[in-house]
C-alpha atoms as a PDB file:
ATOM      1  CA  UNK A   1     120.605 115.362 125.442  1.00  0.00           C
ATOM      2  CA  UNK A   2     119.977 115.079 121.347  1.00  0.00           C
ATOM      3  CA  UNK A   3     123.035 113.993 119.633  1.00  0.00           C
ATOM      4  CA  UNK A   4     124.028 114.051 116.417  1.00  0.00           C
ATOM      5  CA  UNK A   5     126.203 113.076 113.762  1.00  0.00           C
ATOM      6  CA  UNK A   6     128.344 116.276 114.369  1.00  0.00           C
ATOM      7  CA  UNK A   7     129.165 115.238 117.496  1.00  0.00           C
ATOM      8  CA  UNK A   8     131.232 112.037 116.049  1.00  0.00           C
ATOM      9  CA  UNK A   9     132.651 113.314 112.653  1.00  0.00           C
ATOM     10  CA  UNK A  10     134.684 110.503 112.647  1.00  0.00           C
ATOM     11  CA  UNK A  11     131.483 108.517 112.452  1.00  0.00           C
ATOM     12  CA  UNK A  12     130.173 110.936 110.115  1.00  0.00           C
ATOM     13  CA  UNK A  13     133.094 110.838 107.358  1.00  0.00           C
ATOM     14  CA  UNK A  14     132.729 106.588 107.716  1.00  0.00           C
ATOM     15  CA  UNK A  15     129.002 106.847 106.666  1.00  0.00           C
ATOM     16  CA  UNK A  16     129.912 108.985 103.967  1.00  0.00           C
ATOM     17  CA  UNK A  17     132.483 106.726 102.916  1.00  0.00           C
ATOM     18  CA  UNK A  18     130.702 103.564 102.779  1.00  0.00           C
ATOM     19  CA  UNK A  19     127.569 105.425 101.159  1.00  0.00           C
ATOM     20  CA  UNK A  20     129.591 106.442  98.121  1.00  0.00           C
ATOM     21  CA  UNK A  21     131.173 102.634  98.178  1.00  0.00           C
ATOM     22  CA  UNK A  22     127.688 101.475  97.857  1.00  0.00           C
ATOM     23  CA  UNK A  23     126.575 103.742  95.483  1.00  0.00           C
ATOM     24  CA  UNK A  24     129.688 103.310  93.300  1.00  0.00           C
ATOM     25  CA  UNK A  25     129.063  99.678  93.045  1.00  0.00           C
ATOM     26  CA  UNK A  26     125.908  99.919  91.782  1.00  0.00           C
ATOM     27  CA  UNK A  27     126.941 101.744  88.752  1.00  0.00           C
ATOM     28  CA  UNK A  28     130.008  99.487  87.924  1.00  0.00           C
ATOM     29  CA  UNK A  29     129.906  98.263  83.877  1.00  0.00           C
ATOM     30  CA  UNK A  30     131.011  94.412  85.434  1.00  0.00           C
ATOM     31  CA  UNK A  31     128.467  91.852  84.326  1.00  0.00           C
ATOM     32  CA  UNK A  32     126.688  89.909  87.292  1.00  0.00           C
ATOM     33  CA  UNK A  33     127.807  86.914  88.445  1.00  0.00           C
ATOM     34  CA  UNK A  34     125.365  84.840  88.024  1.00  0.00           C
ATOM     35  CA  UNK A  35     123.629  85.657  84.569  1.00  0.00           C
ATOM     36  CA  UNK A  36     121.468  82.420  84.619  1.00  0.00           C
ATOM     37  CA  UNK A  37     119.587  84.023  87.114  1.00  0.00           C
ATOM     38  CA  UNK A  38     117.555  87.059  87.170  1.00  0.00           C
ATOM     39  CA  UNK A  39     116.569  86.864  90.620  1.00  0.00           C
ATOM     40  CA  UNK A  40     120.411  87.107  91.726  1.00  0.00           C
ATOM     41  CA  UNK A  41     120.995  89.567  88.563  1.00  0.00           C
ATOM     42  CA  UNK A  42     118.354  92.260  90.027  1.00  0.00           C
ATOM     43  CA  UNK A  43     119.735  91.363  93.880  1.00  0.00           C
ATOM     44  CA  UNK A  44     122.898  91.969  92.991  1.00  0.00           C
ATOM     45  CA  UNK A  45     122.371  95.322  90.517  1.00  0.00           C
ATOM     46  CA  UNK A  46     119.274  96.736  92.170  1.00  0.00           C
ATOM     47  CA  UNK A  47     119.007  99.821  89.579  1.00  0.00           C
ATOM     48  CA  UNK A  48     119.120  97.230  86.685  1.00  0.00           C
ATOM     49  CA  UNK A  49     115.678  95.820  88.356  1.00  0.00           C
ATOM     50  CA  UNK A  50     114.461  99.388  88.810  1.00  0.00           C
ATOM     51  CA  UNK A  51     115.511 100.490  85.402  1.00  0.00           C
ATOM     52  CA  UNK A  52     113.950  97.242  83.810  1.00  0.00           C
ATOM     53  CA  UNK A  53     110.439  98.300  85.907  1.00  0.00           C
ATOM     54  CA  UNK A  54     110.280 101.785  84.081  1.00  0.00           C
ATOM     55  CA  UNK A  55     111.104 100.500  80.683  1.00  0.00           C
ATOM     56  CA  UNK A  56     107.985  97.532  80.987  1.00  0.00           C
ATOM     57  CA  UNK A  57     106.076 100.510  82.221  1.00  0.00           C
ATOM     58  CA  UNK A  58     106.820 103.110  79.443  1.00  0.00           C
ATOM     59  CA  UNK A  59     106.666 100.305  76.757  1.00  0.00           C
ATOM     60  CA  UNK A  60     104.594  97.528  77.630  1.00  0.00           C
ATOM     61  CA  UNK A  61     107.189  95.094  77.447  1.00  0.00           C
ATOM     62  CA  UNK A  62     107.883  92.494  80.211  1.00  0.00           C
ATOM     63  CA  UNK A  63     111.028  92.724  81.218  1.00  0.00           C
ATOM     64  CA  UNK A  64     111.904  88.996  81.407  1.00  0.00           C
ATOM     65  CA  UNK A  65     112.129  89.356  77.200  1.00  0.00           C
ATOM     66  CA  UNK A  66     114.681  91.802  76.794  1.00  0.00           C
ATOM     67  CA  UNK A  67     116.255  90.505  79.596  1.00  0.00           C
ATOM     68  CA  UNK A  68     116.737  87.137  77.721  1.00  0.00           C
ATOM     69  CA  UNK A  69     117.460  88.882  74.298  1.00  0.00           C
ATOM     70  CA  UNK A  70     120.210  90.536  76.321  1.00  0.00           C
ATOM     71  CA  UNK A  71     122.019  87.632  77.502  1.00  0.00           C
ATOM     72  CA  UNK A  72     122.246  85.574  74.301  1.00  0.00           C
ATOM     73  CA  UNK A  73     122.996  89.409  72.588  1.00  0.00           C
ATOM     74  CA  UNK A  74     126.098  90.454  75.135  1.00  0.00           C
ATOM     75  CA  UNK A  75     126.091  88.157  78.523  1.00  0.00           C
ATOM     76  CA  UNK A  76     125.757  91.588  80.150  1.00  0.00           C
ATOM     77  CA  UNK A  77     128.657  93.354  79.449  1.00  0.00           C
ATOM     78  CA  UNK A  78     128.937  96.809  78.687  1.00  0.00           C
ATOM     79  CA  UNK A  79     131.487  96.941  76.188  1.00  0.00           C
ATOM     80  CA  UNK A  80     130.375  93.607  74.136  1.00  0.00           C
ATOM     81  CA  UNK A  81     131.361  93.891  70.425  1.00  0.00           C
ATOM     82  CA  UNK A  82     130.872  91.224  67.290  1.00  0.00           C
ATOM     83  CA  UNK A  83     132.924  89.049  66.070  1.00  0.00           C
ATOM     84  CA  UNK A  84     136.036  89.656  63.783  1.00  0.00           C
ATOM     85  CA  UNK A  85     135.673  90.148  60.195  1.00  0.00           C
ATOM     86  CA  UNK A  86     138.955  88.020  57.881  1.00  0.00           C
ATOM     87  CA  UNK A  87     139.411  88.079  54.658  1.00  0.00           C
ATOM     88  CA  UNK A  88     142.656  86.505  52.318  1.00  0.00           C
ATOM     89  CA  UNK A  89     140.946  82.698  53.050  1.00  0.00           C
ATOM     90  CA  UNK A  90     140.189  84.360  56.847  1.00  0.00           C
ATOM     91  CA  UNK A  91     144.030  84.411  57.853  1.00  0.00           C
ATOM     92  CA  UNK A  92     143.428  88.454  58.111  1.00  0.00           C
ATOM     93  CA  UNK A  93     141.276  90.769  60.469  1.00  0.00           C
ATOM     94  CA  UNK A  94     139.362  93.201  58.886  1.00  0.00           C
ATOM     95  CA  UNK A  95     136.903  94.893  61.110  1.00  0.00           C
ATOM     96  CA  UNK A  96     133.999  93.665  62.522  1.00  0.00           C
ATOM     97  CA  UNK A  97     131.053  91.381  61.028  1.00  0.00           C
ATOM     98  CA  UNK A  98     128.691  94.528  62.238  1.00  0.00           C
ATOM     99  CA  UNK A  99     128.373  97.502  63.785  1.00  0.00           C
ATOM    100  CA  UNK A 100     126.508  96.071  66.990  1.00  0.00           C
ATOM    101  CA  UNK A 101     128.127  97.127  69.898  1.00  0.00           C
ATOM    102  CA  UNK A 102     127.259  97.225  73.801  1.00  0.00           C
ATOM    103  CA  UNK A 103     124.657  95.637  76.252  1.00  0.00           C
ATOM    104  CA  UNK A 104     122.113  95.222  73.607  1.00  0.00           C
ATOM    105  CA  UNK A 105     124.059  95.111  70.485  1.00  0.00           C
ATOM    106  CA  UNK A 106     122.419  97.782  68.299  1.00  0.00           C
ATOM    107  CA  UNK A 107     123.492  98.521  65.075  1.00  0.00           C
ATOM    108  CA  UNK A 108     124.764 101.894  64.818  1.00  0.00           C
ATOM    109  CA  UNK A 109     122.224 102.702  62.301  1.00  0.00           C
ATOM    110  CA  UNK A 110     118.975 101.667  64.663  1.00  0.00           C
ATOM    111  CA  UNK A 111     120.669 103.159  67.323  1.00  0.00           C
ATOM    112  CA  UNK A 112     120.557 106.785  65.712  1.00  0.00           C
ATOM    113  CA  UNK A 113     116.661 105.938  65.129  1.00  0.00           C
ATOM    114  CA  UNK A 114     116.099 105.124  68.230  1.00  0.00           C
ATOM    115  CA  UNK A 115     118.027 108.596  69.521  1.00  0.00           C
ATOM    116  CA  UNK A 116     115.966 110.265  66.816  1.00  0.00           C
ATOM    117  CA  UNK A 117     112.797 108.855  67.457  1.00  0.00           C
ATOM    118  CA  UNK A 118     112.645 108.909  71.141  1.00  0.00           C
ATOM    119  CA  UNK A 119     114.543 112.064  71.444  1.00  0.00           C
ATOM    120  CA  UNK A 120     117.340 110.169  73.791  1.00  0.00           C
ATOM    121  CA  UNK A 121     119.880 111.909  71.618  1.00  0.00           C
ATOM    122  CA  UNK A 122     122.835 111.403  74.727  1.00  0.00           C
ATOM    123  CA  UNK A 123     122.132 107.680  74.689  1.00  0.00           C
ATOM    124  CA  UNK A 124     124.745 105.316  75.188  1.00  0.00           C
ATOM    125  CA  UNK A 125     125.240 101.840  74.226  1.00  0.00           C
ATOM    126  CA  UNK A 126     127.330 100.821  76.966  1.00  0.00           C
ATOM    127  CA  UNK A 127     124.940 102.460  79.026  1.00  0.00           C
ATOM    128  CA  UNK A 128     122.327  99.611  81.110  1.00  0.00           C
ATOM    129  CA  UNK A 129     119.661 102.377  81.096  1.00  0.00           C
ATOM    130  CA  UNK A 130     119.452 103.378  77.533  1.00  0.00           C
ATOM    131  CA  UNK A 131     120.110  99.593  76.223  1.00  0.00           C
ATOM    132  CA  UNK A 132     116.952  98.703  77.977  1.00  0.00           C
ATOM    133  CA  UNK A 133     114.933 101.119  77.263  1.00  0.00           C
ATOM    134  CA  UNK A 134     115.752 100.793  73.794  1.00  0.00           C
ATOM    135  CA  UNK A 135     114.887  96.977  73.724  1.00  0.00           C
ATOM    136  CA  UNK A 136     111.773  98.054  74.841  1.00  0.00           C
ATOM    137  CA  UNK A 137     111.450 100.707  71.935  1.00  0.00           C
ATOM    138  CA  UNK A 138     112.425  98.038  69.426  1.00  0.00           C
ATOM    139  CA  UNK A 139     109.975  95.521  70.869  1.00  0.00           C
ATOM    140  CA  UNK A 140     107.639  97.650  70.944  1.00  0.00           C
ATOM    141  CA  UNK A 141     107.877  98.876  67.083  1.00  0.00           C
ATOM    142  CA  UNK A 142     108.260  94.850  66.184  1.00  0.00           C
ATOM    143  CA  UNK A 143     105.070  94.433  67.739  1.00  0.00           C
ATOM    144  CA  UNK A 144     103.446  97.262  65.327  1.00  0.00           C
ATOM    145  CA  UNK A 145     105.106  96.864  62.431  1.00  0.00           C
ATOM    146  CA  UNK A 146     104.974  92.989  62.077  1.00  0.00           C
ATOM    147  CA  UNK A 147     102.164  91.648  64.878  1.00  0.00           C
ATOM    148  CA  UNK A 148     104.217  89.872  66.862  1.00  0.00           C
ATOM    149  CA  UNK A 149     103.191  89.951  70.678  1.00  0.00           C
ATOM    150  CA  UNK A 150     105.797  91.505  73.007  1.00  0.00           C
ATOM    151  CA  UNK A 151     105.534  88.411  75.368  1.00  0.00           C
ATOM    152  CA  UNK A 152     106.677  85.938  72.489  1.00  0.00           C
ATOM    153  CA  UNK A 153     110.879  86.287  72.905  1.00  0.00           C
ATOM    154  CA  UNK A 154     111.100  83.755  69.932  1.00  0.00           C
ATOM    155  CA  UNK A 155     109.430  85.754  67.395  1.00  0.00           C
ATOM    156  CA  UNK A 156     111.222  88.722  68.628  1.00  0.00           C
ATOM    157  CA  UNK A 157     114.738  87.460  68.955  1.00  0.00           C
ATOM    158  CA  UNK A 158     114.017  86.901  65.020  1.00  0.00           C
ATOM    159  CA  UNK A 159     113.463  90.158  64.243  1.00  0.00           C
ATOM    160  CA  UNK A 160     115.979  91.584  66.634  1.00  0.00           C
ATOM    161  CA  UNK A 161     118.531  89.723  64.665  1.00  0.00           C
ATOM    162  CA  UNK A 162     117.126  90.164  61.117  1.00  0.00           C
ATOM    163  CA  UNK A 163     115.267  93.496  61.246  1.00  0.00           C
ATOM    164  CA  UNK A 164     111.477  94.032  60.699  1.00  0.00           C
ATOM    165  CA  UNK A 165     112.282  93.482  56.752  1.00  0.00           C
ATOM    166  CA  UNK A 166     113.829  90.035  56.654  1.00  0.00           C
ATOM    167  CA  UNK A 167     111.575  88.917  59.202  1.00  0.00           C
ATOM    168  CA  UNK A 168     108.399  90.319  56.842  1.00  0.00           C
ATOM    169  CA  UNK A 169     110.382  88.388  53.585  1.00  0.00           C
ATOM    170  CA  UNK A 170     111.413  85.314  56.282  1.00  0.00           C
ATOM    171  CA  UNK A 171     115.212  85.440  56.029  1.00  0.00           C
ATOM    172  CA  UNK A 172     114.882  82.924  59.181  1.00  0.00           C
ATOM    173  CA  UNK A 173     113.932  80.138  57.226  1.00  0.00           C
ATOM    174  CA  UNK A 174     117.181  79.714  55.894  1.00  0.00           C
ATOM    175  CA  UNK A 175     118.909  79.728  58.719  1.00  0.00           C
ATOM    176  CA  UNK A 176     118.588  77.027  60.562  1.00  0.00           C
ATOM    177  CA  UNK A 177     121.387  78.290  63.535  1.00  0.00           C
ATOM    178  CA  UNK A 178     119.260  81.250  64.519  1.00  0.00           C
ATOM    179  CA  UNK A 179     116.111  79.479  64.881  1.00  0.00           C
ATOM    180  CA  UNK A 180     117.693  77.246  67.131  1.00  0.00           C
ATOM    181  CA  UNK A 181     119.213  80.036  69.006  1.00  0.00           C
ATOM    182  CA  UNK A 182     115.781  82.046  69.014  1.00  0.00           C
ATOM    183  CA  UNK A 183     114.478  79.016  70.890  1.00  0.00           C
ATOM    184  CA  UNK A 184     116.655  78.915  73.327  1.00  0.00           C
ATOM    185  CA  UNK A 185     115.977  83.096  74.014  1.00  0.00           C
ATOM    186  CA  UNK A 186     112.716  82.074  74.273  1.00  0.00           C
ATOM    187  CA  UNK A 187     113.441  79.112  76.935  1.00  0.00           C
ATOM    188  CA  UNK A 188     115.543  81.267  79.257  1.00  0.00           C
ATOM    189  CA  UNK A 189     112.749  84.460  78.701  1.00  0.00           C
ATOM    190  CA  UNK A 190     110.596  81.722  80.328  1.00  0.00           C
ATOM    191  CA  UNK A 191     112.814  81.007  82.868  1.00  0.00           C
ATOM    192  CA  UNK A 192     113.661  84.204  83.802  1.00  0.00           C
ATOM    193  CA  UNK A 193     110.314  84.608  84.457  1.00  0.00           C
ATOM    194  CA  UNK A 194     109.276  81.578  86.597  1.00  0.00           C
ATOM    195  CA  UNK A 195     112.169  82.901  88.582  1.00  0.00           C
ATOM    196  CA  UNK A 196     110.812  86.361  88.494  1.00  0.00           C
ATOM    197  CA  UNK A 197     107.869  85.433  90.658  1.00  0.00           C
ATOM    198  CA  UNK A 198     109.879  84.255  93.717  1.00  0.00           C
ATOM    199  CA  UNK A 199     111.669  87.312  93.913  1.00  0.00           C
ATOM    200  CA  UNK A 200     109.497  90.145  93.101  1.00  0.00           C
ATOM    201  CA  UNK A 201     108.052  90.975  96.192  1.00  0.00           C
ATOM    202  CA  UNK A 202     111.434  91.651  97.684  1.00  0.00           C
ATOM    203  CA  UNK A 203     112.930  93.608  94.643  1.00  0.00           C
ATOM    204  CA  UNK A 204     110.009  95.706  94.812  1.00  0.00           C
ATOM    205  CA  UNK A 205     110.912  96.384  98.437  1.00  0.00           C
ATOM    206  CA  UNK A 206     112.781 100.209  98.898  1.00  0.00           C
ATOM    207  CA  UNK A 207     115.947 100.591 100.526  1.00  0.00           C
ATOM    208  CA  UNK A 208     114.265 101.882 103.498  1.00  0.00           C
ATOM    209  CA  UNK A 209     112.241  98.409 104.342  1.00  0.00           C
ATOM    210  CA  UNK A 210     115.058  96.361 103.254  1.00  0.00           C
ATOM    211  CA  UNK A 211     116.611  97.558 106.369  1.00  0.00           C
ATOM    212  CA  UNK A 212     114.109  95.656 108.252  1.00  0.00           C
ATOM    213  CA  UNK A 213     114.321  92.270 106.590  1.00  0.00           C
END
């Protein structure tokens, strides 16, 4: 006799429950745990993997750069702002250094040509999805407008930070803090991607053969 899920909708109503549960925690805004990791980032936020895949697809970008950029930009949290602006010999708040807000930090003014240019006009900062895919958009426009190779996190951090004009007139050179801090995007963007390799092959996996391993 066939049997089905109908027949037990106690059983029924529990699946349901536990498959919204599931699907509910992959779209919380909490950064991962472990963000030194990109393997256990991706394990733990499966979309973020899948979402990374289709941007390195539809830009050309690997995803270990962004990915990098990312974590020195906001640690991975959805709602990351800039630091305090004071003024009166900085006893008093007064706004913010910048306009950079969420995962990936974008100016509000690169963010509207990003919208404009890639006609993503609901985009949202604070939104994984279009953060990533507009790191890839930005990389890929660095890589146009100045020559820099998409695979080189260093050279792109700089821009990233200064904008494709102060990288052109070298508004780096003075500033000795972000080239350190470009180099050390570009050591964990190398990191990220030895670890990459060990983990791949199982993030690539669906949800259907995951139940099998």
């Amino acid at each position: 006799m066939s049997r089905n899920l109908s027949t037990y909708p106690f059983v029924g109503r529990i699946s349901l429950i536990l498959l919204l549960v599931t699907w509910l925690g992959g779209c919380t805004t909490t950064p991962p745990k472990n963000i030194s990791n990109i393997c256990e980032i991706f394990l733990e936020k499966r979309h973020w993997f899948d979402t990374a895949d289709e941007m390195s697809d539809k830009w050309g970008v690997p995803m270990h750069v962004p990915m990098a950029m990312m974590y020195q930009e906001s640690s991975f949290r959805a709602d990351a702002l800039p630091p305090k602006d004071y003024v009166f010999f900085g006893l008093i708040p007064w706004g913010r250094v910048s306009s950079a807000y969420g995962y990936s930090q974008a100016k509000t003014p690169t963010w509207a040509d990003y919208k404009r240019e890639t006609g993503n006009s609901w985009a949202d900062r604070e939104d994984f999805d279009d953060a990533m895919d507009f790191m890839g958009w930005f990389i890929s426009k660095t890589h146009k407008i100045n020559r820099v190779s998409k695979w080189d996190a260093e050279a792109q951090y700089l821009n990233y930070h200064e904008g494709w004009g102060g990288y052109k007139r070298k508004s780096h050179h003075k500033k000795r803090w972000l080239q350190r801090v470009a180099k050390t995007v570009k050591a964990r963007s190398l990191r990220y991607a030895t670890q990459l390799k060990g983990c791949r092959d199982e993030l690539e996996k669906g949800w259907f053969m995951r139940l099998f391993t």
